[in-house]
Protein backbone atom coordinates (compact mmCIF):
# COMPACT_ATOMS: atom_id res chain seq x y z
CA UNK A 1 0.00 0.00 0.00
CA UNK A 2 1.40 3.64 -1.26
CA UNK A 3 1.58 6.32 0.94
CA UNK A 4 -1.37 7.88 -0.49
CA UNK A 5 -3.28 4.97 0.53
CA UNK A 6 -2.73 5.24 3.53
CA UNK A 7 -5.29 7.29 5.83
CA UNK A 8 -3.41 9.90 8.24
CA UNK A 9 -7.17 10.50 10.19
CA UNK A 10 -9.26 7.68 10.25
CA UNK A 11 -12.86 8.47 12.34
CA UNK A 12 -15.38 5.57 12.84
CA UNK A 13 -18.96 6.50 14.11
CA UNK A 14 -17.74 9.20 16.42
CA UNK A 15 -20.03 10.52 19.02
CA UNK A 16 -18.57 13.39 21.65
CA UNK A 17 -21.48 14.72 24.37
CA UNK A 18 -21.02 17.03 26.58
CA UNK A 19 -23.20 16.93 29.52
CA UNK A 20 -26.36 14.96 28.42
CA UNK A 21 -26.35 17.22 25.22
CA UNK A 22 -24.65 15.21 21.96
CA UNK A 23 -22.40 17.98 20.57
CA UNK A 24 -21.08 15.47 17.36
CA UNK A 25 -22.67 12.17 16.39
CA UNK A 26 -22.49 8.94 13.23
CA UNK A 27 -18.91 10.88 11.94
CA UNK A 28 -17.06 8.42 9.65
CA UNK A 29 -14.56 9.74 7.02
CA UNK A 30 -11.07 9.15 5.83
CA UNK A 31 -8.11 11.72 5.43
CA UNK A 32 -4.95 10.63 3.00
CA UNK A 33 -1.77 11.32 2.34
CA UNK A 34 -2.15 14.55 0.35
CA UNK A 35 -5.76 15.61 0.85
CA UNK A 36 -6.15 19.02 1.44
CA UNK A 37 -9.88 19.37 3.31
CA UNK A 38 -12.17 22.45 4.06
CA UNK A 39 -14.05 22.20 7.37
CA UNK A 40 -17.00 24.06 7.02
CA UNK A 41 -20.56 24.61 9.60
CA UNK A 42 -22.61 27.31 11.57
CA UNK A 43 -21.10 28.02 14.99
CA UNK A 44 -22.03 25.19 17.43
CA UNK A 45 -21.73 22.86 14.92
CA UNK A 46 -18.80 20.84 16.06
CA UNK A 47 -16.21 21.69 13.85
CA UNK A 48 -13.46 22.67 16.60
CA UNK A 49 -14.60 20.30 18.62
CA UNK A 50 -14.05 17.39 16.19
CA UNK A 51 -10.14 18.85 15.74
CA UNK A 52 -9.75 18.64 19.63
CA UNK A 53 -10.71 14.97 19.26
CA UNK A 54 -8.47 14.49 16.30
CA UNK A 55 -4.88 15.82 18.01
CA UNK A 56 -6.39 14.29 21.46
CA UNK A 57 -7.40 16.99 23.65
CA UNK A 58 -10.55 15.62 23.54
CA UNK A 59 -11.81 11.93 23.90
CA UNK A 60 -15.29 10.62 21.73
CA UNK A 61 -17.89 9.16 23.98
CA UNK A 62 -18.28 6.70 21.39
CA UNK A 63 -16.63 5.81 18.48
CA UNK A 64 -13.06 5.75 17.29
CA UNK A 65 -10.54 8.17 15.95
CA UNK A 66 -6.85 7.30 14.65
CA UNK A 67 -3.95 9.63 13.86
CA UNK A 68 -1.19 8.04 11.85
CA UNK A 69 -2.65 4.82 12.32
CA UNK A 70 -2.71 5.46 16.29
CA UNK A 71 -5.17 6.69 19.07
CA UNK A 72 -4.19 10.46 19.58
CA UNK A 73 -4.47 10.18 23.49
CA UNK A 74 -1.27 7.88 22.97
CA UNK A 75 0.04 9.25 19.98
CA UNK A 76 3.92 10.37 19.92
CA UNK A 77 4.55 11.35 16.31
CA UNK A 78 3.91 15.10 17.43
CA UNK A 79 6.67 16.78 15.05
CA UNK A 80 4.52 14.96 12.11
CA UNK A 81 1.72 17.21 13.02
CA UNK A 82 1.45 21.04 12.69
CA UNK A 83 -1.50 22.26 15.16
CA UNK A 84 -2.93 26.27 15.17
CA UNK A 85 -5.89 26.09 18.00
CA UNK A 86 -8.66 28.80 17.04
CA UNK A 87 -8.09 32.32 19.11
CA UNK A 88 -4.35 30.81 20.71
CA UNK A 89 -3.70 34.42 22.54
CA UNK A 90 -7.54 34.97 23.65
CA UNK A 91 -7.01 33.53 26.89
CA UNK A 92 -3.47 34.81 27.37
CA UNK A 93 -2.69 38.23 25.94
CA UNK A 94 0.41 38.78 28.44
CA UNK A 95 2.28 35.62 27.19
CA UNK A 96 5.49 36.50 27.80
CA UNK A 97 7.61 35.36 24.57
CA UNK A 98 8.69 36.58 21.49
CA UNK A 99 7.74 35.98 18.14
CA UNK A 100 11.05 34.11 17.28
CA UNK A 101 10.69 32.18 20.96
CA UNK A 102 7.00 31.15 19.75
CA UNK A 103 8.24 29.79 16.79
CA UNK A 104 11.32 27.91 18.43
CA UNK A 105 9.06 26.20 20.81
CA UNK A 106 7.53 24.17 17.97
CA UNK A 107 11.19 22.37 17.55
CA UNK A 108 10.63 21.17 21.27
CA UNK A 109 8.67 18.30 20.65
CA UNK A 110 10.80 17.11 17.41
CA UNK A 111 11.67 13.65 17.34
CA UNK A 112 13.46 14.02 14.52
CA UNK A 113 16.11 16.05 16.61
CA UNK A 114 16.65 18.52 13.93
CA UNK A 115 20.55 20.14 14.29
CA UNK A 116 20.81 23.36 15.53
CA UNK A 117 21.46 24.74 11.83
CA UNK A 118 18.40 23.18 10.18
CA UNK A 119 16.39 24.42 12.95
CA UNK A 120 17.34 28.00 12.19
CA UNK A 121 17.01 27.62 8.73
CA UNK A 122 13.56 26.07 8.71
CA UNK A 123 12.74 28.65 11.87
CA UNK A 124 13.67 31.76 8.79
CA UNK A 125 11.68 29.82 6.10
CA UNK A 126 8.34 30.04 8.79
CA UNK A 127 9.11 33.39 9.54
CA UNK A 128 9.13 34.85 5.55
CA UNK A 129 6.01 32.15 5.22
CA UNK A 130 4.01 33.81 7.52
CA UNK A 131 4.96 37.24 6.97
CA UNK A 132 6.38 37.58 10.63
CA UNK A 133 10.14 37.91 10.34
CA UNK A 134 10.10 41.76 10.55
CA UNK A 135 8.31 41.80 14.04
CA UNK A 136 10.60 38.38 15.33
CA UNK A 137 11.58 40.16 18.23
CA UNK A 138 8.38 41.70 19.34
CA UNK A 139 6.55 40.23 22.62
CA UNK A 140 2.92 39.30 22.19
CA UNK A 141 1.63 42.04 24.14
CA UNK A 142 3.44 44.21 21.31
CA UNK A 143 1.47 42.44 18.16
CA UNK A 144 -1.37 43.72 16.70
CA UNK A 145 -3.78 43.04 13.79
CA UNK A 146 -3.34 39.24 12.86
CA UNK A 147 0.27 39.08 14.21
CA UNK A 148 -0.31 36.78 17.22
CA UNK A 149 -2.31 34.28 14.55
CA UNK A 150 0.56 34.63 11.59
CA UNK A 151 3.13 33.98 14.65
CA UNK A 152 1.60 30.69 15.50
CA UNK A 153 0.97 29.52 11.79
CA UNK A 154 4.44 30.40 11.65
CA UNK A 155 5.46 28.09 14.34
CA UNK A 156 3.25 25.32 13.12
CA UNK A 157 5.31 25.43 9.48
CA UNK A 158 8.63 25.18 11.18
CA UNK A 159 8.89 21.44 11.97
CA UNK A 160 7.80 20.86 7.82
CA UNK A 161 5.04 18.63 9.61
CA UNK A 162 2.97 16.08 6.97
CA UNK A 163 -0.30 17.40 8.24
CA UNK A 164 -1.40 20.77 9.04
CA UNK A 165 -4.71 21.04 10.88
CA UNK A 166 -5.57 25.02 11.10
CA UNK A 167 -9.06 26.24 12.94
CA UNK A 168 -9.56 29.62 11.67
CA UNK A 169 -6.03 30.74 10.66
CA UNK A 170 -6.99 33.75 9.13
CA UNK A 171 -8.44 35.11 12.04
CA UNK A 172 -7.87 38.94 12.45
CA UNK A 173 -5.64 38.67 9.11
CA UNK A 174 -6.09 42.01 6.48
CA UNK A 175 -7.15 40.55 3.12
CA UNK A 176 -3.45 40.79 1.50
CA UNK A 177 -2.17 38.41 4.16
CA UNK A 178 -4.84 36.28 3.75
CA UNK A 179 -4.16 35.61 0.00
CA UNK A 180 -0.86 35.43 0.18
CA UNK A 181 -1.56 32.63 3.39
CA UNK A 182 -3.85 30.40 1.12
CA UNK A 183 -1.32 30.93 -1.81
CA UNK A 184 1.47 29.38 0.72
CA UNK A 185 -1.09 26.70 1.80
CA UNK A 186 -1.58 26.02 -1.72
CA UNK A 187 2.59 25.37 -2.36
CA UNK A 188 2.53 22.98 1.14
CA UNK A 189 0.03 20.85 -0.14
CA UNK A 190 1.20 20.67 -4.14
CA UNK A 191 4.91 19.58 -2.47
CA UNK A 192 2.94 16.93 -0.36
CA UNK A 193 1.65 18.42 2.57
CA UNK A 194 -1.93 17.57 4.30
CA UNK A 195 -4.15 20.24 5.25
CA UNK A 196 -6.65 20.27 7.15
CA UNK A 197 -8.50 24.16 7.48
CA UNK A 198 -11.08 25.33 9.74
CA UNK A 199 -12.95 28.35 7.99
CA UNK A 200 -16.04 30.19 8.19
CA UNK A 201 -15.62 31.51 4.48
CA UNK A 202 -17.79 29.78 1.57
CA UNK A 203 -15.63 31.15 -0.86
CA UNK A 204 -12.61 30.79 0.07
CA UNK A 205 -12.80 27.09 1.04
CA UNK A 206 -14.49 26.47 -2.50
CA UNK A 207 -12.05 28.33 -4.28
CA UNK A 208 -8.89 26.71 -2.30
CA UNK A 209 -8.95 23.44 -1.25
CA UNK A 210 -9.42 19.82 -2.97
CA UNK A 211 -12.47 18.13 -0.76
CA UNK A 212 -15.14 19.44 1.81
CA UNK A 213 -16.03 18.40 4.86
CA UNK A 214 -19.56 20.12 6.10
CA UNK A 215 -20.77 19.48 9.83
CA UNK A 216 -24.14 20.32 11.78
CA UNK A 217 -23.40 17.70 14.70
CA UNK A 218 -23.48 15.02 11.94
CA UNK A 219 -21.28 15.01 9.21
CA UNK A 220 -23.83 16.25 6.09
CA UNK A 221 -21.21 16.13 3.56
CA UNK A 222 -17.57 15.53 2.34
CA UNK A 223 -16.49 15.30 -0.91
CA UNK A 224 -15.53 18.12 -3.78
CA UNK A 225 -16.03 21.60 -3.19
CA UNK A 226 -18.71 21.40 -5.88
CA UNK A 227 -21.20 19.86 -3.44
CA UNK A 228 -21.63 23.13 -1.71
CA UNK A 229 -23.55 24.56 -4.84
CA UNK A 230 -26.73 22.48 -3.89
CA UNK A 231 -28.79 23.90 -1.86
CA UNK A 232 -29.98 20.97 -0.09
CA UNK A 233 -26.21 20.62 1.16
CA UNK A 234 -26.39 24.37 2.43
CA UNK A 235 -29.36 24.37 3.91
CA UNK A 236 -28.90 20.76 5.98
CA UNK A 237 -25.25 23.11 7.27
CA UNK A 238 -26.85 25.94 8.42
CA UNK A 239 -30.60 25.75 8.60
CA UNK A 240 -33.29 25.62 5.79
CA UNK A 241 -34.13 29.97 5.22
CA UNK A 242 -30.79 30.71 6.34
CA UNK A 243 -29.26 33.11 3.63
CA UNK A 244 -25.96 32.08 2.94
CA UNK A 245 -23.45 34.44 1.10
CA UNK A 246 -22.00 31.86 -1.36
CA UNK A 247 -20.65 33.71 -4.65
CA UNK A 248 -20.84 30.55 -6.28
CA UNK A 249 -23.94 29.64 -5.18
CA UNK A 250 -27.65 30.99 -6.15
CA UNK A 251 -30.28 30.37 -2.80
């Protein structure tokens, strides 16, 4: 079996409740080698929530997940993985570090034991990447705009991981940024890199990425980008009368 047969996130008939309320339930799908996959749903719909149970923050009340062939709770292969939590400052605004210390930390859990020369080379590649390098010296509580967010993509690129998983990395980012970000994403994933994106835009997930994965507590569809012109698919995601602001798609 290739490489790209191989699944790097395998879920089987996960359920997660919280309290007696079910927040996800019946989600079964397959991520390979290469995929690069837009997570898309209202708010409340699970979508961070099913990325906490994929890198094992999180633990399914039923079901199973796999990462790299392996439950994430025991999972070790962290420098494979690349990980950018949704709002990472929100709940600390004083962290203490700078942008180049961020970005260093990600080299901490290596198991490749990169040498002290790759790791600044690959630490400068992350840095132009995510438009950062000119504020690597700046504290958090000096950022501003979508600085804290481009800091921590950066420091997810910086190990090269094989998969990506991003929940809302454009987050506070000014619209240049943001097409420059999905025109690096772009470049990861044609030299071999697996994405998977968090993002509340229609568009953008249409126009960038390869497959579609759309939750309302169930999974209602995954598959190509195309899907999300029907509006049976739209209106099962966010609610039949909802209006949706879809260029590409007529409601």
């Amino acid at each position: 079996m290739s490489l790209a047969d191989t699944p790097l996130i395998t879920a089987r008939d996960i359920h997660f409740r919280h309290g007696e309320e079910f927040v996800l339930s019946e989600i079964s799908f397959q991520i390979f080698s290469g995929d690069y996959v837009g997570v898309l749903g209202a708010n409340g719909s699970g979508k961070t929530t099913l990325i906490k149970l994929i890198v094992g923050l999180l633990e399914p009340t039923q079901g199973d997940i796999q990462l790299f062939g392996d439950n994430p709770r025991v999972f070790r292969g962290w420098d494979q993985v690349g990980y950018v939590p949704q709002h990472v400052f929100k709940n600390d605004q004083n962290f203490p570090a700078t942008v180049e210390e961020i970005v260093a930390s990600g080299f901490g859990r290596d198991e490749r034991r990169l040498s002290s020369t790759d790791q600044l080379v690959f630490m400068e590649q992350a840095l132009n990447s995510a438009r950062v390098k000119h504020v690597r010296h700046r504290r958090n509580a000096e950022l501003s705009g979508g600085e804290p967010q481009r800091a921590f993509n950066a420091r997810a690129l910086a190990t090269r991981p094989q998969l990506l998983i991003l929940d809302e990395p454009t987050t506070g980012i000014d619209r240049t940024s943001e097409r420059e970000f999905y025109a690096l994403l772009k470049q990861l994933n044609d030299a071999g890199m697996t994405i998977l994106l968090i993002s509340h835009d229609l568009d953008a997930i249409a126009r960038e990425v390869k497959q579609v994965m759309c939750l309302n507590r169930t999974l209602v569809y995954f598959g190509a980008p195309e899907g999300l012109r029907h509006s049976k698919t739209l209106d099962t995601m966010y609610g039949d009368g909802k209006q949706v602001l879809f260029h590409g798609h007529e409601h």
